[in-house]
N, C-alpha and C. Protein backbone atom coordinates (compact mmCIF):
# COMPACT_ATOMS: atom_id res chain seq x y z
N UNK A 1 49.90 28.06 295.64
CA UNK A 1 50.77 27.22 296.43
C UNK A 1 49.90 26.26 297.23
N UNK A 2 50.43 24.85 297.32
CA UNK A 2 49.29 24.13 298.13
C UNK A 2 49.99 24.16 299.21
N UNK A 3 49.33 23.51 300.47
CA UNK A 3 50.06 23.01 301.58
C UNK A 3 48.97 21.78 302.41
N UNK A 4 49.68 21.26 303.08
CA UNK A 4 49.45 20.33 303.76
C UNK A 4 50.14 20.13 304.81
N UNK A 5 49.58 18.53 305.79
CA UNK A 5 49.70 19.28 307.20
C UNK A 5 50.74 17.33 307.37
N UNK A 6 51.63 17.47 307.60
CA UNK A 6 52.36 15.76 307.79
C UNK A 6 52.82 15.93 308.76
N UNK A 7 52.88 14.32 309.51
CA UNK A 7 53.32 14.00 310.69
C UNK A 7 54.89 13.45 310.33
N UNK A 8 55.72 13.94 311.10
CA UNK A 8 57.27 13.55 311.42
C UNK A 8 57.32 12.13 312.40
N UNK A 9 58.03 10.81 311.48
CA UNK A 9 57.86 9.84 312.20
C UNK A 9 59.49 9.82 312.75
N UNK A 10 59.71 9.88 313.85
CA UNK A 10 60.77 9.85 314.66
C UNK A 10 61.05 8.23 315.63
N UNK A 11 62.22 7.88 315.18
CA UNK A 11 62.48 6.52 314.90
C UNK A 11 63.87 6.59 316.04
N UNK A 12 64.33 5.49 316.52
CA UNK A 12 65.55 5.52 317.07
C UNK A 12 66.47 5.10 316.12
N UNK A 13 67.73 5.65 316.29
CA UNK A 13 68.64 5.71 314.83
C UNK A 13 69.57 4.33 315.32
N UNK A 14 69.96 3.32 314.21
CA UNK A 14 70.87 2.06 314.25
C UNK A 14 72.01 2.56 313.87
N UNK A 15 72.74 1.55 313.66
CA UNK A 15 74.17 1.50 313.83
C UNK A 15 75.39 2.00 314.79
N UNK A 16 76.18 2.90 314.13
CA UNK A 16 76.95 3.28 315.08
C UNK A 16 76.14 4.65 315.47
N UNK A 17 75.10 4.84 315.36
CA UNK A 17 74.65 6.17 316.13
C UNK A 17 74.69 6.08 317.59
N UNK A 18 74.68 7.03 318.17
CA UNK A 18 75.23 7.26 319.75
C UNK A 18 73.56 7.08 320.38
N UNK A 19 73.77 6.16 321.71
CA UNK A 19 72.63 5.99 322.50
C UNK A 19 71.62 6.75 322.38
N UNK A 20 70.57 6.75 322.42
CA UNK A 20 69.36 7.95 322.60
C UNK A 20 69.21 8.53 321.41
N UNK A 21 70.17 8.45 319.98
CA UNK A 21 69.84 9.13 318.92
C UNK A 21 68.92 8.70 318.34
N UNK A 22 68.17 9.41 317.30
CA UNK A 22 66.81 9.56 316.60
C UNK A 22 66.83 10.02 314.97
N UNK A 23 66.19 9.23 314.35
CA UNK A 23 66.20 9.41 313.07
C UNK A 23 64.81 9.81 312.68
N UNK A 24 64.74 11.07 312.25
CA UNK A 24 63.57 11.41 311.61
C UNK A 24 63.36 11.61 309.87
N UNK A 25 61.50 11.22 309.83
CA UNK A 25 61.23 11.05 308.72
C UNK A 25 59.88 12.03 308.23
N UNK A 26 59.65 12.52 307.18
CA UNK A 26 58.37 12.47 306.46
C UNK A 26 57.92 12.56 304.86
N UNK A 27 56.57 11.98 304.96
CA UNK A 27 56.54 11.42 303.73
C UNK A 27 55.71 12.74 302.91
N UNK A 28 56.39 12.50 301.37
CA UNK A 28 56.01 13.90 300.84
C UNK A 28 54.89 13.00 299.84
N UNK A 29 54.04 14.11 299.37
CA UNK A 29 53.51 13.70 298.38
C UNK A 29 54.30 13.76 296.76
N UNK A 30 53.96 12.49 295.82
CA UNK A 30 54.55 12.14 295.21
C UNK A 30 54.37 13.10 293.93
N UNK A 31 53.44 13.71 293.58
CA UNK A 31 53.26 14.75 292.24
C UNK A 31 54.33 15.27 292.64
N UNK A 32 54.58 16.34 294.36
CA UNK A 32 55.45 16.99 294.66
C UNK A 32 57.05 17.03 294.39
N UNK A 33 57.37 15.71 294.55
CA UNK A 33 58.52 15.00 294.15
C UNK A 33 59.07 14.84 292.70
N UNK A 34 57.74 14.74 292.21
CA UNK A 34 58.17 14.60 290.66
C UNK A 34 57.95 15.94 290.23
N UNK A 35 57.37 16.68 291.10
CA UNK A 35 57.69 18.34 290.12
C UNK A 35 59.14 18.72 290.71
N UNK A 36 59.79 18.50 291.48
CA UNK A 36 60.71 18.74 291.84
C UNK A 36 62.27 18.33 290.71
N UNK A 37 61.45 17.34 289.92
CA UNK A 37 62.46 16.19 289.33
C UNK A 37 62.96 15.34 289.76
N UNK A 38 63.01 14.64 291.02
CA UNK A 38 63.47 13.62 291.48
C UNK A 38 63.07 12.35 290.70
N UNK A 39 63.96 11.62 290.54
CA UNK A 39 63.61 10.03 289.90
C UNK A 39 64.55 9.16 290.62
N UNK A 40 63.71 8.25 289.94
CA UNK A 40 65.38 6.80 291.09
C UNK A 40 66.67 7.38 290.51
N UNK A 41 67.27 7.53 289.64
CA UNK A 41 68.20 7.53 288.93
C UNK A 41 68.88 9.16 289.97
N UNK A 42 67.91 10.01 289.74
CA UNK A 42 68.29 11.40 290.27
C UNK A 42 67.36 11.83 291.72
N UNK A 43 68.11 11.96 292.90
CA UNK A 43 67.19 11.66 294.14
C UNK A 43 67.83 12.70 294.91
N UNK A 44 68.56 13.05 294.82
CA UNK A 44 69.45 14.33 295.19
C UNK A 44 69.02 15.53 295.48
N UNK A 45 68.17 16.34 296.52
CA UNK A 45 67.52 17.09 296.99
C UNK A 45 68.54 18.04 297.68
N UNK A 46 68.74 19.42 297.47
CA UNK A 46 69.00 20.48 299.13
C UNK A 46 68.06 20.94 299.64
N UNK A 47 68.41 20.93 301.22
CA UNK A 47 67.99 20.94 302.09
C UNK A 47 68.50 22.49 302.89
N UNK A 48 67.83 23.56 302.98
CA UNK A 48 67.98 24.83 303.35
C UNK A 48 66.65 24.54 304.75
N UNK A 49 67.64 24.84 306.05
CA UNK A 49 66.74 25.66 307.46
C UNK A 49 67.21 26.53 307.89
N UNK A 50 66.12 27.91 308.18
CA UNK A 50 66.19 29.22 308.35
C UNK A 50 66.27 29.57 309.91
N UNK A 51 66.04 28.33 310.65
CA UNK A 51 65.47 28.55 311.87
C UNK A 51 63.77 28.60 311.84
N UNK A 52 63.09 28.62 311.52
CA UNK A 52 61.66 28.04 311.51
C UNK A 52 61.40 27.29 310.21
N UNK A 53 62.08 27.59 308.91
CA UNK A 53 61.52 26.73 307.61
C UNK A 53 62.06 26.06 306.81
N UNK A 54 61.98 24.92 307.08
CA UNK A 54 63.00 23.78 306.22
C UNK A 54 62.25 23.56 304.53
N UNK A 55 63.11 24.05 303.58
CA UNK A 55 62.83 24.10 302.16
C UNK A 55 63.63 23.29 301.29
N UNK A 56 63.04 22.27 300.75
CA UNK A 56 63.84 21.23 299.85
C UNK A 56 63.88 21.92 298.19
N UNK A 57 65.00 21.65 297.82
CA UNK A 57 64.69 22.27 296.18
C UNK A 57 65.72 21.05 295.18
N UNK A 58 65.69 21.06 293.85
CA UNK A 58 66.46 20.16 293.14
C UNK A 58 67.80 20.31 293.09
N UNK A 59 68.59 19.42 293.33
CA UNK A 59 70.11 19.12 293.52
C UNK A 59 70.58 19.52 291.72
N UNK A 60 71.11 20.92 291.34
CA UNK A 60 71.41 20.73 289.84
C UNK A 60 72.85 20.17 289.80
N UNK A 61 73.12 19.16 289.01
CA UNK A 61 74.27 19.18 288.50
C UNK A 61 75.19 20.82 288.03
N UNK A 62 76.51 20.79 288.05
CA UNK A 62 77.20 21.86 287.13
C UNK A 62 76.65 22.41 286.17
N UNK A 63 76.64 21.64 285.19
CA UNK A 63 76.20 21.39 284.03
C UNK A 63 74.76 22.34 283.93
N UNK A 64 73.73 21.29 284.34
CA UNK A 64 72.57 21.70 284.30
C UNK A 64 72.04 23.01 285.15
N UNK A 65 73.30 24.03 286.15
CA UNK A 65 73.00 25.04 286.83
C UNK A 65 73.72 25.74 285.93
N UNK A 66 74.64 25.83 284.90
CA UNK A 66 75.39 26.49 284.35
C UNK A 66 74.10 27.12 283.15
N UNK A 67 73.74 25.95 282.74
CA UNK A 67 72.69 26.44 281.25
C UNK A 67 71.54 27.03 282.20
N UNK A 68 70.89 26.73 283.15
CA UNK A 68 69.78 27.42 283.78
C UNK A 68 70.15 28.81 284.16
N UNK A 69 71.53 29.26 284.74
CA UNK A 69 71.91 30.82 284.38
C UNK A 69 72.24 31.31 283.62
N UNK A 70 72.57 30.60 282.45
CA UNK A 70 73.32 31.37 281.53
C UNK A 70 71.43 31.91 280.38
N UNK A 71 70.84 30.50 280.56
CA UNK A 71 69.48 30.95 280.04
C UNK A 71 68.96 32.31 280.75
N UNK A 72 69.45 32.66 281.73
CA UNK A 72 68.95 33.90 282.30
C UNK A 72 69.62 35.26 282.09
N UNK A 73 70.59 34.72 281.35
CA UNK A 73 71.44 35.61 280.30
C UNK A 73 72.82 36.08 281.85
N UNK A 74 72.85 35.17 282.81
CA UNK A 74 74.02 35.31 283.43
C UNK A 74 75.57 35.18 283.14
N UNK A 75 76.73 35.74 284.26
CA UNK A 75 77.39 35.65 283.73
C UNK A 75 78.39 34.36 284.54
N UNK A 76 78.80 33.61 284.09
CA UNK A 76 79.03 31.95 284.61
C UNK A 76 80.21 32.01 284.37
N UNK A 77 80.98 31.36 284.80
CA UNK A 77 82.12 30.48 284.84
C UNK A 77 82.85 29.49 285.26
N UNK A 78 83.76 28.73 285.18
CA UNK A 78 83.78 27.38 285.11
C UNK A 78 85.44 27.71 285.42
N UNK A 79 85.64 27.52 286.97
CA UNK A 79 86.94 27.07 287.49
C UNK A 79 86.87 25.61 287.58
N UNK A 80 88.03 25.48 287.01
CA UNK A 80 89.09 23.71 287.92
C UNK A 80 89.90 24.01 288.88
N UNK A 81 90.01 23.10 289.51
CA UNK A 81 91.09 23.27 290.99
C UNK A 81 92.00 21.66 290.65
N UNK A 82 93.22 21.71 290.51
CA UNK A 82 93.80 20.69 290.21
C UNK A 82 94.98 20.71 290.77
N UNK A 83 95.45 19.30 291.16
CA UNK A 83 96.69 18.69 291.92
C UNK A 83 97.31 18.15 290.93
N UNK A 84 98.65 18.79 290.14
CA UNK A 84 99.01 18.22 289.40
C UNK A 84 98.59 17.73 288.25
N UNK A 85 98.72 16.81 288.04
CA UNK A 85 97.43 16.20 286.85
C UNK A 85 96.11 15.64 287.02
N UNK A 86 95.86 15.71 288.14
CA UNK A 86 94.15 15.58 288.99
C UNK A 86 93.47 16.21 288.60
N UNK A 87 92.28 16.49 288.49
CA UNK A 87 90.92 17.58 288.60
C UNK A 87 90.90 17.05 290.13
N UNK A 88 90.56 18.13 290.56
CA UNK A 88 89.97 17.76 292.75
C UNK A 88 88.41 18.54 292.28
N UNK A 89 88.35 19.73 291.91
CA UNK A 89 86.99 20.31 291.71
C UNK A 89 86.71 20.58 290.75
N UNK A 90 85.47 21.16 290.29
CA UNK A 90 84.40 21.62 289.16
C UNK A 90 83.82 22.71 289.75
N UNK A 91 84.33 23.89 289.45
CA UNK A 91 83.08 25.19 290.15
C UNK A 91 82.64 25.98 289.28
N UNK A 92 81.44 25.90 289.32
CA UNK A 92 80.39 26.84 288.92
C UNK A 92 80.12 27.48 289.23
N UNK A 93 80.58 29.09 288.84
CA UNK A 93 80.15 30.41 289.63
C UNK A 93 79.01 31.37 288.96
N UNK A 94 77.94 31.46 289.39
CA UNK A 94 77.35 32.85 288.67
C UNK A 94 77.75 34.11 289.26
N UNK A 95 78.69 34.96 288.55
CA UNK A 95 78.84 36.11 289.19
C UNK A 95 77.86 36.80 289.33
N UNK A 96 76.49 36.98 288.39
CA UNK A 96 75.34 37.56 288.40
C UNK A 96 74.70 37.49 289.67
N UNK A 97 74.28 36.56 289.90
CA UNK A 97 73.31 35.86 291.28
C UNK A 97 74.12 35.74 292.44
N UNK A 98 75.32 35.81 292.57
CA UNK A 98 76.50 35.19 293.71
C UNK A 98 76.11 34.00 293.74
N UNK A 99 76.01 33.22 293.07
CA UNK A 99 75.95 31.53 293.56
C UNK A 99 77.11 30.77 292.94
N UNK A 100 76.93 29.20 293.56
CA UNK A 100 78.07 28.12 293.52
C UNK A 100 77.35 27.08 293.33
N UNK A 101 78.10 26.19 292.45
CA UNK A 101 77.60 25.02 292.78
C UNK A 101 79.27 24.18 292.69
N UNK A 102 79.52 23.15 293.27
CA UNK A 102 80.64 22.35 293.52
C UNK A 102 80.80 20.70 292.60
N UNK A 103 81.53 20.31 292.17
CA UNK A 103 81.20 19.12 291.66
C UNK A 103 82.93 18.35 292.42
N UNK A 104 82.83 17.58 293.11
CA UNK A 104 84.11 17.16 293.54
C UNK A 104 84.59 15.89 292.78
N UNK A 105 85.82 15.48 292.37
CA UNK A 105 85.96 14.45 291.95
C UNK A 105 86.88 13.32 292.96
N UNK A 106 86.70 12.45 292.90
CA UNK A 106 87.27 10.77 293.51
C UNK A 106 88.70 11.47 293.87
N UNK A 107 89.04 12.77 294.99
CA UNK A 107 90.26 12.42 295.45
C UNK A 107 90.00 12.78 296.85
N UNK A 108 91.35 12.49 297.86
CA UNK A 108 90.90 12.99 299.23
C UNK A 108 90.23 14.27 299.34
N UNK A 109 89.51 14.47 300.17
CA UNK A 109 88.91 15.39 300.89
C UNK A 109 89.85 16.70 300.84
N UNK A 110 90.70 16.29 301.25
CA UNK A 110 91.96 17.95 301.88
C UNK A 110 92.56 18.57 300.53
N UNK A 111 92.27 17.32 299.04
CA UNK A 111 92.35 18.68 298.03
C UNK A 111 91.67 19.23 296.74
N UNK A 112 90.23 19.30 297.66
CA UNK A 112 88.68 19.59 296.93
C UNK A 112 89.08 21.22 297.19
N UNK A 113 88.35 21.82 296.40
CA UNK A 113 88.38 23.23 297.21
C UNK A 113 87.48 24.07 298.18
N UNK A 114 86.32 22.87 298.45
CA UNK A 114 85.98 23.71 299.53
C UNK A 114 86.07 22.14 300.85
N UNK A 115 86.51 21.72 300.55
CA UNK A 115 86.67 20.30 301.82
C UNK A 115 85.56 19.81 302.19
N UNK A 116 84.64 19.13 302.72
CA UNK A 116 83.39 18.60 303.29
C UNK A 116 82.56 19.43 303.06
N UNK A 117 82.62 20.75 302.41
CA UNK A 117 81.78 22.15 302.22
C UNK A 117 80.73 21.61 300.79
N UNK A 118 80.06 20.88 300.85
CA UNK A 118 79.52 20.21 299.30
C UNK A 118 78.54 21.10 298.65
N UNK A 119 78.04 22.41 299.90
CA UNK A 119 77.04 23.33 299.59
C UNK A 119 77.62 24.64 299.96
N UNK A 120 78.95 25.32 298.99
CA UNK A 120 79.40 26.43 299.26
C UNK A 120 78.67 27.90 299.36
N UNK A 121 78.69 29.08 299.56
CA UNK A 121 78.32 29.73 299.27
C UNK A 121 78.94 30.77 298.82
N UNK A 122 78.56 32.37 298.76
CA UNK A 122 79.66 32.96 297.67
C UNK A 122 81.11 33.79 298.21
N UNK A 123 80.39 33.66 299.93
CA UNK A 123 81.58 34.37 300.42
C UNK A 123 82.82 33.19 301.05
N UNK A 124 82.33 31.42 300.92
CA UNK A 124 83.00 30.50 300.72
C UNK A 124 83.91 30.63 298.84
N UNK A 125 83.44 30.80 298.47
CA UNK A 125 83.96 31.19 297.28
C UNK A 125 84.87 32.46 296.98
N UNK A 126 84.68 33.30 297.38
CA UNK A 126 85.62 34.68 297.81
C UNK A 126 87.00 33.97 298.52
N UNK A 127 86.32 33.19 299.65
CA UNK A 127 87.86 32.80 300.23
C UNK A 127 88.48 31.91 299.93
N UNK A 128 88.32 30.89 298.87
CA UNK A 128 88.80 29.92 297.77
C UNK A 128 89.59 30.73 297.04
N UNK A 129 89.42 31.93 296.26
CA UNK A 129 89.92 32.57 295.03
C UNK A 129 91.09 33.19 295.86
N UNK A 130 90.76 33.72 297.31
CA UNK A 130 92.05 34.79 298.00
C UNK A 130 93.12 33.71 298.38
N UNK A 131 92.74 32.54 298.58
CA UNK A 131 93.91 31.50 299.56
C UNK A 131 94.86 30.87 297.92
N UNK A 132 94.75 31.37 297.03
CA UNK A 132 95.48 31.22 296.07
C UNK A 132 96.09 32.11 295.26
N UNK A 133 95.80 33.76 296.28
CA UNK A 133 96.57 34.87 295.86
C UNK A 133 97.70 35.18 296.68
N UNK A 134 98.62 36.29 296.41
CA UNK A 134 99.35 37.05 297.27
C UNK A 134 98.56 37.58 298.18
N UNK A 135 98.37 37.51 299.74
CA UNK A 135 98.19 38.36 300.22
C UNK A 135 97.68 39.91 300.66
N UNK A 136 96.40 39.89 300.78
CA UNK A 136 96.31 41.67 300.36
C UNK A 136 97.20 42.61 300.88
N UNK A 137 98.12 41.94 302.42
CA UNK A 137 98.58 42.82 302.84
C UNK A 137 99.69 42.78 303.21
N UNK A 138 100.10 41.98 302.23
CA UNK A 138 101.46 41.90 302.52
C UNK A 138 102.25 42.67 301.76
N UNK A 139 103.89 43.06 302.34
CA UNK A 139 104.77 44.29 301.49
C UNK A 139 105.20 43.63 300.16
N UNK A 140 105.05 44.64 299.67
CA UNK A 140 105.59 44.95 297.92
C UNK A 140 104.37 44.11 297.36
N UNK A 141 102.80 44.39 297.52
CA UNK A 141 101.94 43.75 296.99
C UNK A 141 101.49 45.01 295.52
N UNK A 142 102.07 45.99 295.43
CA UNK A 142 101.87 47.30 294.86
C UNK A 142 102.79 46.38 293.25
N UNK A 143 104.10 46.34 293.56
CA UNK A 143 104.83 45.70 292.65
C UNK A 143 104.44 44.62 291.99
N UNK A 144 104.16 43.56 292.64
CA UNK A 144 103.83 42.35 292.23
C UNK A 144 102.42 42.54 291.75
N UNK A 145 101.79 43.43 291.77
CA UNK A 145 100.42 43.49 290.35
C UNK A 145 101.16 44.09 289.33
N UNK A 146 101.53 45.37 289.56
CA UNK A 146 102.51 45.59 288.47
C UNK A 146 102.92 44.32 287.64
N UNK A 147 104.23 43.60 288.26
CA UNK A 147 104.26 42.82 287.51
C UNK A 147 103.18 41.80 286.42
N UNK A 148 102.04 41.79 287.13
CA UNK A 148 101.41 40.82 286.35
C UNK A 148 101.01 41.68 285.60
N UNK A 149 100.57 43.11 285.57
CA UNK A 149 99.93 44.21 284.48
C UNK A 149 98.59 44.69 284.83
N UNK A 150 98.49 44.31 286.38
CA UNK A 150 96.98 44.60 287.07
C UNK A 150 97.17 45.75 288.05
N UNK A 151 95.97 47.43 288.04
CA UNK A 151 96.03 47.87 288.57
C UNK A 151 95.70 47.99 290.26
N UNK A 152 94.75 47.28 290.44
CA UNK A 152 94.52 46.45 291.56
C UNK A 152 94.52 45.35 291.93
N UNK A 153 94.31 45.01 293.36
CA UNK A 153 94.34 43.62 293.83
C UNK A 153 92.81 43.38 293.40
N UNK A 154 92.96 41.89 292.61
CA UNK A 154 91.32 41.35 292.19
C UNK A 154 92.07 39.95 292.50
N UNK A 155 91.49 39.10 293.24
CA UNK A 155 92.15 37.51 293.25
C UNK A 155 91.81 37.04 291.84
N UNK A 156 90.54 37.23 291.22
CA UNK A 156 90.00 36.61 290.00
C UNK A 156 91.07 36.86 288.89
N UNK A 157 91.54 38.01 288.80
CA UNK A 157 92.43 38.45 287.77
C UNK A 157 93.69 37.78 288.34
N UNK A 158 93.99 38.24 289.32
CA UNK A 158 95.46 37.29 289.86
C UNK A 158 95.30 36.01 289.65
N UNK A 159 94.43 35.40 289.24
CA UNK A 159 94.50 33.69 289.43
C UNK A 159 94.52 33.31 287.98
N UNK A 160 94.07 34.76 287.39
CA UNK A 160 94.28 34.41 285.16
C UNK A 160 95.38 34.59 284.77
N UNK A 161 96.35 35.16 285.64
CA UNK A 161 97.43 35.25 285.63
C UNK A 161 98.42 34.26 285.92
N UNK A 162 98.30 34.12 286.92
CA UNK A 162 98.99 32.73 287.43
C UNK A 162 98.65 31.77 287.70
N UNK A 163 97.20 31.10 287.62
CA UNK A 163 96.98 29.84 287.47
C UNK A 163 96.91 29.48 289.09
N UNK A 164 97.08 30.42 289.85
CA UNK A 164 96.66 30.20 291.05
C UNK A 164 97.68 29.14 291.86
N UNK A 165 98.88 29.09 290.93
CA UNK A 165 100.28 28.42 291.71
C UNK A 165 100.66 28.86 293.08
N UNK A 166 101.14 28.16 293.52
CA UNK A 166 101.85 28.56 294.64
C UNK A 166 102.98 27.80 295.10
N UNK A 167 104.40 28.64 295.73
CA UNK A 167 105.47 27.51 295.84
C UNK A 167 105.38 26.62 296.31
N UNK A 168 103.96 26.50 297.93
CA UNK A 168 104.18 25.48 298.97
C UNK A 168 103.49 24.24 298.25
N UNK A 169 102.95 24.08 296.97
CA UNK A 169 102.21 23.04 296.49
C UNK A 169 101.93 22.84 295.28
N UNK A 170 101.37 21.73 294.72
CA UNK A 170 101.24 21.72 293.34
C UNK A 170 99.24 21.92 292.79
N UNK A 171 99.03 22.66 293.42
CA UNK A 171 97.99 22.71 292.88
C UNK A 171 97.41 23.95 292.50
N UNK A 172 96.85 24.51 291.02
CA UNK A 172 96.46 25.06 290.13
C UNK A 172 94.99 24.81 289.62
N UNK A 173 94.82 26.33 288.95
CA UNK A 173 93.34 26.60 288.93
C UNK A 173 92.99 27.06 287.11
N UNK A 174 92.12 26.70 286.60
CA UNK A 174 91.69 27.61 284.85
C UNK A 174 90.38 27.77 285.17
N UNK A 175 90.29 29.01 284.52
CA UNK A 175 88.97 29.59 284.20
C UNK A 175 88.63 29.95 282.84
N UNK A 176 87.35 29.62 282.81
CA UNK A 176 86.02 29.53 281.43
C UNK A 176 85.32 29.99 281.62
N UNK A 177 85.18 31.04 281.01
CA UNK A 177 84.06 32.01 280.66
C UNK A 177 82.85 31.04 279.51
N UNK A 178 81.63 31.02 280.81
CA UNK A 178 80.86 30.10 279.74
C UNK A 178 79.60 31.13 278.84
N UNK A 179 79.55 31.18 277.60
CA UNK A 179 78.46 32.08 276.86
C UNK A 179 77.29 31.59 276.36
């Protein structure tokens, strides 16, 4: 592992930033960048701080996080979240690893499935799959698996079932098992 030692150039921030704000910078070395994969075209970095260590890693597309787990012989799948005849999301789940990745498409904000959340995680994802079930605890939840032919409450199975409808709205969910 190499390391090196850079100075943070701290700048006063323009526009509508609020009085006294500050925009900070530093410059990486460029092999670094390109082992990372960054290019003009693809520049898209996350950004993870622990409280002492800020770690940049490559922004994967869906796509390209789907084949990088599934190469790991994971097990992936591929929800839509849709308004009607919209796509709102693209989710990529490894159940293996607990990870997410999100792909949102060109509609408002309020019907993406995780909202301004662009870097979910898996227990953000847990509560995506439940806000499109029955209730765990609500009465006659015993019956209504019955009905669908499920011995327990699983949201994942409840949502292959019903598509993740609900009366107050029109928006619905499919899942792909990717191999």
């Amino acid at each position: 592992m190499e390391h090196r030692i850079a100075e943070v150039n701290i700048c006063s921030a323009k526009g509508i930033a609020g009085r006294g704000s500050k925009t900070c910078k530093i410059t990486l070395p460029t092999t670094w960048v390109e082992a990372l994969g960054v290019t003009i075209g693809h520049r898209e970095l996350e950004l993870a701080f622990d409280g002492t260590k800020i770690t940049l890693s490559q922004h994967l597309s869906g796509p390209d996080f789907a084949e990088r787990q599934l190469a790991q012989s994971h097990e992936v799948r591929i929800l839509r979240l849709c308004d009607r005849d919209d796509l709102c999301s693209t989710i990529y789940a490894d159940f293996t690893a607990q990870t997410v990745v999100v792909e949102n498409q060109a509609v408002p904000t309020i019907k993406t499935a995780f909202g301004n959340n662009l870097l979910p995680n898996w227990e953000d994802f847990q509560r995506f799959l439940e806000v499109r079930c029955i209730p765990q605890r609500r009465a006659g939840l015993q019956e209504y698996l019955e009905t669908l032919g499920l011995d327990e409450y699983d949201p994942l199975a409840i949502i292959k079932k019903t598509s993740g409808h609900m009366a107050k709205d029109q928006q619905w969910r499919t899942i792909e098992v990717l191999k």
